[in-house]
Protein backbone atom coordinates (compact mmCIF):
# COMPACT_ATOMS: atom_id res chain seq x y z
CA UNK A 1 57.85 -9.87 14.86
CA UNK A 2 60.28 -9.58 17.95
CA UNK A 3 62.18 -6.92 18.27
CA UNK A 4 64.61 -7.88 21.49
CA UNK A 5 65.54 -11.64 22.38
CA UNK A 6 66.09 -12.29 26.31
CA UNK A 7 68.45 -15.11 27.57
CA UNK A 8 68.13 -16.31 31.33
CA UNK A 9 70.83 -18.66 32.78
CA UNK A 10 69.27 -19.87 36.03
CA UNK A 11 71.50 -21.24 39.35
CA UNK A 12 70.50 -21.95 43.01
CA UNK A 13 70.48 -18.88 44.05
CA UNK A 14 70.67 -16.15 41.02
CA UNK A 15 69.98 -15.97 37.65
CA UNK A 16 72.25 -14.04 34.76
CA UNK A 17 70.17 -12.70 31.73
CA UNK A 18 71.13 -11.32 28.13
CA UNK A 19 68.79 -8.81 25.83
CA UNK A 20 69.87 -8.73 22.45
CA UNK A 21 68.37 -7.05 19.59
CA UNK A 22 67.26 -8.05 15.98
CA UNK A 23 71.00 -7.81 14.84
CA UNK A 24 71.98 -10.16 17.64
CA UNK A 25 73.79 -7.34 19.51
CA UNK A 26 73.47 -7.02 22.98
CA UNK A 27 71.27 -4.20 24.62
CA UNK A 28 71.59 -4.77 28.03
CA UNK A 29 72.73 -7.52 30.33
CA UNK A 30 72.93 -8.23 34.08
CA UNK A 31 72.27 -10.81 36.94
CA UNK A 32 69.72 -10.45 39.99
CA UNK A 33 69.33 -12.63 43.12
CA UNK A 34 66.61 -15.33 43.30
CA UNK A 35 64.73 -13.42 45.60
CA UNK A 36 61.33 -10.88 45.57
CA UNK A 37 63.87 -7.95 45.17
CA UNK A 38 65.60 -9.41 42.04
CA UNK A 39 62.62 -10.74 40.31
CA UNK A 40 60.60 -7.09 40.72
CA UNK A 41 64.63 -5.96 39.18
CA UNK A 42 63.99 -7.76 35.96
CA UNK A 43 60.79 -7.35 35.87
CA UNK A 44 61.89 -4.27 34.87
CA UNK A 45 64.00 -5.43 32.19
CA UNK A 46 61.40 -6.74 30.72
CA UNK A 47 59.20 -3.86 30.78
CA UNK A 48 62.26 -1.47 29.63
CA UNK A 49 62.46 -4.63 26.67
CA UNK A 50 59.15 -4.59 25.21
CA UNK A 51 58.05 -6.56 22.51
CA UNK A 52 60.44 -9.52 23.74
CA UNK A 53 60.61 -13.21 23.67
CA UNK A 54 62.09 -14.82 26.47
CA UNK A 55 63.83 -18.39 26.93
CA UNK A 56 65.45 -19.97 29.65
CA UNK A 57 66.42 -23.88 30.46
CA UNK A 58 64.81 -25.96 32.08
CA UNK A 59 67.26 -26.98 35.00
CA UNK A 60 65.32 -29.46 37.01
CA UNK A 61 63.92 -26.95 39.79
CA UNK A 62 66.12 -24.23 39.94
CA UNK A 63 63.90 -22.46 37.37
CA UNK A 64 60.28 -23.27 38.75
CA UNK A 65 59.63 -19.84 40.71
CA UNK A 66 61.30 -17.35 38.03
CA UNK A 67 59.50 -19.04 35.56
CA UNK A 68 56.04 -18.88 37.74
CA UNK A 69 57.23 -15.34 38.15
CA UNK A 70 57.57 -14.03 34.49
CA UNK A 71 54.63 -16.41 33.31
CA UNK A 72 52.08 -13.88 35.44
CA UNK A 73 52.66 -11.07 33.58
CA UNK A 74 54.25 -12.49 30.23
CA UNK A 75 52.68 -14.78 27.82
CA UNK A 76 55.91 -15.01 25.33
CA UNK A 77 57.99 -17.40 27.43
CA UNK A 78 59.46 -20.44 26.14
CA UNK A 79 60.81 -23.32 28.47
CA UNK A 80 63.82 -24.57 26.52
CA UNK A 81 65.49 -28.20 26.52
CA UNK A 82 68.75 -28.14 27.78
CA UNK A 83 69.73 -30.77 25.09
CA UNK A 84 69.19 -28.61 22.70
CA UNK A 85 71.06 -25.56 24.10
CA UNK A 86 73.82 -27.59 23.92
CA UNK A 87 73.70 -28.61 20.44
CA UNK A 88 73.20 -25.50 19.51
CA UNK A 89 76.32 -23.94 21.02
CA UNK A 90 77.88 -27.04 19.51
CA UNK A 91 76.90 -25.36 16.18
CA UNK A 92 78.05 -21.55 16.86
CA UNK A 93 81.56 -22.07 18.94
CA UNK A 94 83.87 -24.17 19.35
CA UNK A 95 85.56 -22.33 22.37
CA UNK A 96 85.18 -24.05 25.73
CA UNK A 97 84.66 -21.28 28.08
CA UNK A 98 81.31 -21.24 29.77
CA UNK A 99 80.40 -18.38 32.61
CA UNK A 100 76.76 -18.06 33.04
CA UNK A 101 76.97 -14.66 31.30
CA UNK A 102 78.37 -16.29 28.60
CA UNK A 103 75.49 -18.93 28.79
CA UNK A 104 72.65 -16.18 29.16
CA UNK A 105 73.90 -14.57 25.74
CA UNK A 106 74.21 -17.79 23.96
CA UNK A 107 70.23 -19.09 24.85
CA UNK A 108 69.29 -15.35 23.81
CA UNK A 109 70.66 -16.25 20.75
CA UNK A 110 68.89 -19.58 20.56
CA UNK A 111 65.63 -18.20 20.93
CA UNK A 112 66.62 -15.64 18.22
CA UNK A 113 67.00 -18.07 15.68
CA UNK A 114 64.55 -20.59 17.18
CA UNK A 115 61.67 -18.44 18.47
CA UNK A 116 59.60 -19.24 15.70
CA UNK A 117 59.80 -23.30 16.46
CA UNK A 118 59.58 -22.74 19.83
CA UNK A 119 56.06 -23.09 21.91
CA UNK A 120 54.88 -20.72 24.70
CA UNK A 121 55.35 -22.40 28.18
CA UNK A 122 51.82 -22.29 30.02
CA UNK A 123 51.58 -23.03 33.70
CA UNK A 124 49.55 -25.74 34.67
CA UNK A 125 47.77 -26.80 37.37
CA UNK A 126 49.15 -30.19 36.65
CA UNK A 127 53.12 -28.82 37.93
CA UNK A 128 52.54 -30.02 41.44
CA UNK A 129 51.51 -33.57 40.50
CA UNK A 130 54.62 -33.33 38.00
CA UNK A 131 56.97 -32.70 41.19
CA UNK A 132 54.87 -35.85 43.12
CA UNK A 133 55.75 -37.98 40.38
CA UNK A 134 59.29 -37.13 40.43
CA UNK A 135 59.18 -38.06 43.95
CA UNK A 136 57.84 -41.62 43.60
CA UNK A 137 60.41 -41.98 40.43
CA UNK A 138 63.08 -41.28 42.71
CA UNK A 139 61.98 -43.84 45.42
CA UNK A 140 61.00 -46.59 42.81
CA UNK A 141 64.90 -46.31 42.05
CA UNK A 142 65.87 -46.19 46.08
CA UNK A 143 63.84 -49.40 46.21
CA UNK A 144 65.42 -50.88 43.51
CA UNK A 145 68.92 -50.58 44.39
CA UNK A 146 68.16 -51.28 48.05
CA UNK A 147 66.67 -54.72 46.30
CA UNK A 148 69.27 -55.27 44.81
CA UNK A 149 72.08 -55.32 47.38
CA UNK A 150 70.06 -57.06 50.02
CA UNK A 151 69.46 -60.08 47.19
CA UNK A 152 73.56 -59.74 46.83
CA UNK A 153 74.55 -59.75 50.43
CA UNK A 154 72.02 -62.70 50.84
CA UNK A 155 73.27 -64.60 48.76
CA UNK A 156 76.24 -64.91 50.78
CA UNK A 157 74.90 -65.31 53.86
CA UNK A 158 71.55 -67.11 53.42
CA UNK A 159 71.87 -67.98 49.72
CA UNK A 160 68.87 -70.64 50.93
CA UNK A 161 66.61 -68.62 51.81
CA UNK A 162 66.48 -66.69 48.43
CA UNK A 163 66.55 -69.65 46.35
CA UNK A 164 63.29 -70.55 48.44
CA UNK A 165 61.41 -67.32 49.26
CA UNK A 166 60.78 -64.15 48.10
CA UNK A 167 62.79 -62.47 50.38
CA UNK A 168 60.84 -58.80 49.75
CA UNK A 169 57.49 -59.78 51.33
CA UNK A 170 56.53 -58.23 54.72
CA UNK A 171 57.14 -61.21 56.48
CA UNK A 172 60.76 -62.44 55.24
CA UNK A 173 61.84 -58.86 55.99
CA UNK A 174 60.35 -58.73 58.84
CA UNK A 175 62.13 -62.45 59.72
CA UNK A 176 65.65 -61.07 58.65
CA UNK A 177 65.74 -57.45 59.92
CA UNK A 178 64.75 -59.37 63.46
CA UNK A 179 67.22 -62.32 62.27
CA UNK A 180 69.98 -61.40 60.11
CA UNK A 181 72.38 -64.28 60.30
CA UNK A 182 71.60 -68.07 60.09
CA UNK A 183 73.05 -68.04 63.66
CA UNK A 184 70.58 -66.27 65.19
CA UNK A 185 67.88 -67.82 63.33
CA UNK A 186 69.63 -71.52 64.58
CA UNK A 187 69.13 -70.24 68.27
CA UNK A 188 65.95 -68.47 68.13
CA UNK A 189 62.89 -70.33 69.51
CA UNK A 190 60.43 -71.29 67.36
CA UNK A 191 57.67 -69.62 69.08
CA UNK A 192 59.78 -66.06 68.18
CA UNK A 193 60.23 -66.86 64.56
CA UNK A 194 56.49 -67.31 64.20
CA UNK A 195 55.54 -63.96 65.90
CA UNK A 196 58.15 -62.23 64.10
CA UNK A 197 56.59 -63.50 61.07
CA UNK A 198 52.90 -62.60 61.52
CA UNK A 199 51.49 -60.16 59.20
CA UNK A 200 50.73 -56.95 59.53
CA UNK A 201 46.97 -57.97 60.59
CA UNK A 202 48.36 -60.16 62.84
CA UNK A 203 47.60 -63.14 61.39
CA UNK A 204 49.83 -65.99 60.79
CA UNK A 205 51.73 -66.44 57.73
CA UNK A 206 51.83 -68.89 55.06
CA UNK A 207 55.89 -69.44 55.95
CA UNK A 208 56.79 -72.37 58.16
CA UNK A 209 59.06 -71.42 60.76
CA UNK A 210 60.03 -74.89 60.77
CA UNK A 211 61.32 -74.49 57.39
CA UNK A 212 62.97 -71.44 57.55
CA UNK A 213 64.82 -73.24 61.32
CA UNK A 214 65.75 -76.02 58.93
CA UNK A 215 67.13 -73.92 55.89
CA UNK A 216 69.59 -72.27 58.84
CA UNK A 217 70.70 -75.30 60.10
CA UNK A 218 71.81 -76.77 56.82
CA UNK A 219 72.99 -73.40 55.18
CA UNK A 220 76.46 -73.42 53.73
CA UNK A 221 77.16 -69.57 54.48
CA UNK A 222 79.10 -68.87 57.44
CA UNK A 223 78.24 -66.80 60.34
CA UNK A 224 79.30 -63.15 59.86
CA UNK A 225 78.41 -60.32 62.08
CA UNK A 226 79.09 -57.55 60.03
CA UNK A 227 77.37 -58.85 57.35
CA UNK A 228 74.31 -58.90 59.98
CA UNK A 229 74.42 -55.52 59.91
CA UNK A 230 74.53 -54.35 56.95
CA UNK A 231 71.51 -56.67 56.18
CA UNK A 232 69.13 -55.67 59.20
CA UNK A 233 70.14 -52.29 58.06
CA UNK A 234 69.50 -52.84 54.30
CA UNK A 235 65.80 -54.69 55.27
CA UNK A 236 65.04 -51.92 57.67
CA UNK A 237 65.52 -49.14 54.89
CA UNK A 238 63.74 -51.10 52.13
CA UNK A 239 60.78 -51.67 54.19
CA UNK A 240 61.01 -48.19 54.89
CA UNK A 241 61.35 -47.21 51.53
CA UNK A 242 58.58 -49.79 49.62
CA UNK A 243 55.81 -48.26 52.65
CA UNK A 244 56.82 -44.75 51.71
CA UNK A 245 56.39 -45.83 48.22
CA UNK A 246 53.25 -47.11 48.75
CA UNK A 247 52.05 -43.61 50.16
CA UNK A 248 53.25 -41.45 47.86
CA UNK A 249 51.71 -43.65 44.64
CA UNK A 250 48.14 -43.75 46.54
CA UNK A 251 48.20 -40.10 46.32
CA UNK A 252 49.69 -39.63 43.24
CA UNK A 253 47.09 -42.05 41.54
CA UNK A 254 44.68 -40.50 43.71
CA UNK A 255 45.22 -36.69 42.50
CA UNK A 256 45.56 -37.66 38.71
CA UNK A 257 42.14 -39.41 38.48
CA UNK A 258 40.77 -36.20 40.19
CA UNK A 259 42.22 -34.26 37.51
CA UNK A 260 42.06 -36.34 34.48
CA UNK A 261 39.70 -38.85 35.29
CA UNK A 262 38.42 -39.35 31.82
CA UNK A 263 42.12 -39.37 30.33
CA UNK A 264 42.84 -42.87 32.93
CA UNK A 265 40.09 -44.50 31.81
CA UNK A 266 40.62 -44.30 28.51
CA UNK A 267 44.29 -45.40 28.49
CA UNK A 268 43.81 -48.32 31.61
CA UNK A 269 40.96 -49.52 28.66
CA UNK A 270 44.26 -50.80 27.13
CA UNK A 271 45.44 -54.08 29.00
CA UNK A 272 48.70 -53.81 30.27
CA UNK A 273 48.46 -50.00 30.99
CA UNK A 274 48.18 -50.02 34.80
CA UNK A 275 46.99 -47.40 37.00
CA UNK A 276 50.69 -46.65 37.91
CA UNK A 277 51.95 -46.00 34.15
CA UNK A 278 48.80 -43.94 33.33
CA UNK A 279 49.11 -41.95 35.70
CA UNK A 280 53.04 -40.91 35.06
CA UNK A 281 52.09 -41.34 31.47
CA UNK A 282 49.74 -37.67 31.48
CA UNK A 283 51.83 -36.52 34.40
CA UNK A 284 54.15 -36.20 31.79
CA UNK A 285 52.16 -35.04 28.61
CA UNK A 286 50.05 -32.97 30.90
CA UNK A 287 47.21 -32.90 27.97
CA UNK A 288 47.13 -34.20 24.42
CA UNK A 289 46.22 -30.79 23.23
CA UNK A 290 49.29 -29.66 23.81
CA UNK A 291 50.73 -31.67 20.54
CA UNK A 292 49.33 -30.80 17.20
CA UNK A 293 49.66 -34.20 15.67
CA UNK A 294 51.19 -37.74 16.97
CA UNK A 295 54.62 -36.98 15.25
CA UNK A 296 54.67 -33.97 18.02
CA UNK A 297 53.80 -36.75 21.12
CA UNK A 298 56.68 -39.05 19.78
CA UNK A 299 59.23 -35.92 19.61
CA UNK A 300 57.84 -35.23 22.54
CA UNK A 301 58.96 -38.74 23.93
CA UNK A 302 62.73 -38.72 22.42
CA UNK A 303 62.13 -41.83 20.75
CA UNK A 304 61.23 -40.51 16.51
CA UNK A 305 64.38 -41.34 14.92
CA UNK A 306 67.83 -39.09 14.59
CA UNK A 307 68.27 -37.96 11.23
CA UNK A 308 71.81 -37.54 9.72
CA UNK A 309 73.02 -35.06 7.49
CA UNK A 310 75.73 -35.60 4.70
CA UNK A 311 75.90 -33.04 1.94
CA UNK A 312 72.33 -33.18 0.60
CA UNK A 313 71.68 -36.68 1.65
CA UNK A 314 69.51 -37.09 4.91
CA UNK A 315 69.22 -40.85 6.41
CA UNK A 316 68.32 -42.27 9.27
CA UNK A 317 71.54 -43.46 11.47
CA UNK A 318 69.17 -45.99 13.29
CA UNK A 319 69.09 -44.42 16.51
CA UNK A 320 66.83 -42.27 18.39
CA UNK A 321 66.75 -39.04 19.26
CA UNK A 322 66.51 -39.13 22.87
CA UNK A 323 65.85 -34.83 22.69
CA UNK A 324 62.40 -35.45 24.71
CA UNK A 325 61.20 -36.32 28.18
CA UNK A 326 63.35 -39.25 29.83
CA UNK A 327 60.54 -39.77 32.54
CA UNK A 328 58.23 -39.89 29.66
CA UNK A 329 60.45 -42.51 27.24
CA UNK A 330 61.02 -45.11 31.22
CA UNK A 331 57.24 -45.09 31.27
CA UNK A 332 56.39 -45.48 27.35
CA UNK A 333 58.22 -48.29 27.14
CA UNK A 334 57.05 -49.79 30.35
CA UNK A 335 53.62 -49.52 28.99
CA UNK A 336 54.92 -51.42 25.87
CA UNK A 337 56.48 -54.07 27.77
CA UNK A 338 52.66 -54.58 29.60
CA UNK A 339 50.47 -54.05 26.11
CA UNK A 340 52.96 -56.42 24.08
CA UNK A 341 52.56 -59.44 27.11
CA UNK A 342 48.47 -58.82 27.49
CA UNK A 343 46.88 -57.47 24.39
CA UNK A 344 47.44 -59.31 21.38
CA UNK A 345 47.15 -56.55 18.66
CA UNK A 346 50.23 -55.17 20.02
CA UNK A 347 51.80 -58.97 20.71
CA UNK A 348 51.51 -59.17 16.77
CA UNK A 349 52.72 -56.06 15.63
CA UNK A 350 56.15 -56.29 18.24
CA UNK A 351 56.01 -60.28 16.28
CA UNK A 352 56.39 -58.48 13.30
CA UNK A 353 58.71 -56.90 13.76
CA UNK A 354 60.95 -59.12 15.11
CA UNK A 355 60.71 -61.76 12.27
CA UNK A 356 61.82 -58.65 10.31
CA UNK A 357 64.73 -58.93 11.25
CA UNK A 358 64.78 -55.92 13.95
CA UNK A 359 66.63 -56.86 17.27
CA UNK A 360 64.69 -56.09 20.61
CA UNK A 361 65.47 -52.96 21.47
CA UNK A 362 64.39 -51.84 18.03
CA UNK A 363 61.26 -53.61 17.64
CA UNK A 364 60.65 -52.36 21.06
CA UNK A 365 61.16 -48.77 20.04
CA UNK A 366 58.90 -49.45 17.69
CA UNK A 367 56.45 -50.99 19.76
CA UNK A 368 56.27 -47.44 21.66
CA UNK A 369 55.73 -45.59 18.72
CA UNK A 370 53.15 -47.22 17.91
CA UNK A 371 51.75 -47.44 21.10
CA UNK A 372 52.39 -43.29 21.34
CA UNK A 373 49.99 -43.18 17.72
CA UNK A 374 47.23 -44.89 19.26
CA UNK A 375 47.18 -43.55 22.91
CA UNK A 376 47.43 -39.81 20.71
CA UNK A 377 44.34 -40.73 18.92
CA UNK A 378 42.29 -42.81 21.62
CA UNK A 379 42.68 -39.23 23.71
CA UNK A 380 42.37 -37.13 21.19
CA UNK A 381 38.78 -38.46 20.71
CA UNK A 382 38.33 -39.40 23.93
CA UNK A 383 37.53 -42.88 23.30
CA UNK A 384 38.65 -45.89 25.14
CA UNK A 385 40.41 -48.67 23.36
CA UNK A 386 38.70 -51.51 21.78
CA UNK A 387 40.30 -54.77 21.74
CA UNK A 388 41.16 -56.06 18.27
């Protein structure tokens, strides 16, 4: 049984913590920079505080090397959802003031009443591949928006050549960043078009320059200059963006199967599970033994339903929780969206569903739930799916 309760409240560049005892008063409270000096400081604390539990939220990165710190000499350290911080001050106070003194206090007392729930964070060699996959997140959504308003701004200048190519290959970048307005591509010999749109081998591509000369010459857009910018500008970023993209997943894919080699090839068994959602699938679950049953893996994932509470009654309010990983709920349900359009047994069930009267997005939360129960047993026993 603890006998003292430690709150940290982590910024950029500090961190405020709160020691409170059995009776929830406080015992000692403070702040110390984010630096060698100020972690030795509360190490200290924590050593004047024995027999302690300590919590403290996760912030994104902010809390990475304090939490590295305390982890290597202190096993009763729990990495706390900021989600439910806030819910829980929700339940305690009504007041609006917030200093992160105040804030230290308040996730002392969280882990006072919650300690028991609450799992011991253990560092894992898997925390640098975490942080890569974060990285390639973040440019899969730079590459989307970048998609996006090139497709836009094409569409009024060249709305032809989008209705006619897929303007996010190699070579139609590599035609407009060079070309950006139908003018230029009306006075451009053809002899330049066509070594503009070789591929990266140098080989010729499938595109007629012809064609593309033609589509120009009959466009109904008007010549605009600024709008040329903006688009050699936009293609120049995107291909920028989609080869950086392409880096950073080779190595990401690359450093997973070293690690859990066994763990891919049991969930790419599954068709419609690619390499790409495998791999940010136990990026984020790190390993199955972390969860004590599937229930624990769809918490995990935010999407087990919200429960509501009226008197004695409890119901289900038809929504979901969303109190787990976001990364990990974006890549369960892309992995439903594959298994439900190549593997029938999860076609059917999504079917189902459906002709139950469910509407998408519900039948497709259920399709991930389901999905979650069988990739928790499949790696559990470390068998790879067979096809039903």
């Amino acid at each position: 049984m603890f006998k003292k309760f430690i709150g940290i409240d982590v910024s950029k560049s500090s961190f405020n913590y709160c020691v409170i005892d059995s009776q929830q008063h406080t015992v000692e409270k403070g702040d110390c920079e984010m630096n060698v000096e100020g972690f030795q400081m509360f190490k200290e604390v924590v050593k004047r505080n024995d027999n302690a539990v300590i919590a403290l939220e996760s912030t994104g990165s902010y809390h990475v090397n304090i939490l590295s710190f305390i982890t290597s000499f202190k096993k009763e350290v729990c990495l706390i959802n900021p989600v439910l911080i806030k819910k829980f001050i929700q339940t305690i106070s009504l007041r609006k003031t917030k200093t992160d003194e105040i804030d230290a206090n308040l996730i002392a007392k969280f882990i006072f009443f919650h300690h028991a729930q609450s799992n011991y964070f253990t560092p894992s060699n898997m925390d640098e591949i975490v942080a890569l996959a974060r990285v390639r997140e973040d440019i899969s959504k730079e590459v989307a928006k970048m998609k996006t308003r090139l497709k836009q701004d094409l569409n009024t200048t060249f709305p032809e050549l989008s209705a006619n190519y897929n303007i996010f290959t190699d070579t139609i970048l590599n035609l407009i960043e060079n070309f950006p307005t139908i003018e230029s591509i009306r006075n451009a010999k053809i002899t330049k078009i066509k070594g503009i749109m070789k591929n990266k081998r140098g080989r010729n591509s499938s595109f007629d320059a012809h064609d593309i000369k033609e589509l120009a010459r009959n466009s109904v857009s008007k010549n605009n200059g600024i709008y040329g910018e903006i688009i050699r500008h936009d293609a120049t970023t995107l291909k920028f963006l989609l080869e950086e993209l392409d880096k950073i997943t080779t190595r990401f894919i690359k450093e997973i199967k070293e690690k859990k080699e066994q763990d891919m090839e049991i969930l790419t068994s599954v068709k419609g599970i690619s390499d790409v959602t495998a791999a940010h699938f136990i990026a984020e679950i790190k390993d199955i033994s972390r969860f004590d049953n599937r229930n624990k893996l769809i918490a995990f994932a935010g999407t087990d339903p919200a429960v509501k509470q009226s008197g004695t009654s409890l119901h289900k309010n038809g929504r979901i929780t969303k109190k787990g990983s976001k990364a990990l709920r974006r890549v369960i349900y892309l992995m439903a969206m594959g298994v439900m359009k190549y593997t029938d047994h999860f076609r059917i069930y999504y079917d189902k569903k459906r002709a139950e009267g469910m509407q998408h997005r519900k039948a497709m939360i259920a399709l991930c739930n389901k999905l979650l129960r069988v990739l928790y047993a499949l790696l559990s026993k470390k068998e790879v799916y067979v096809m039903k």
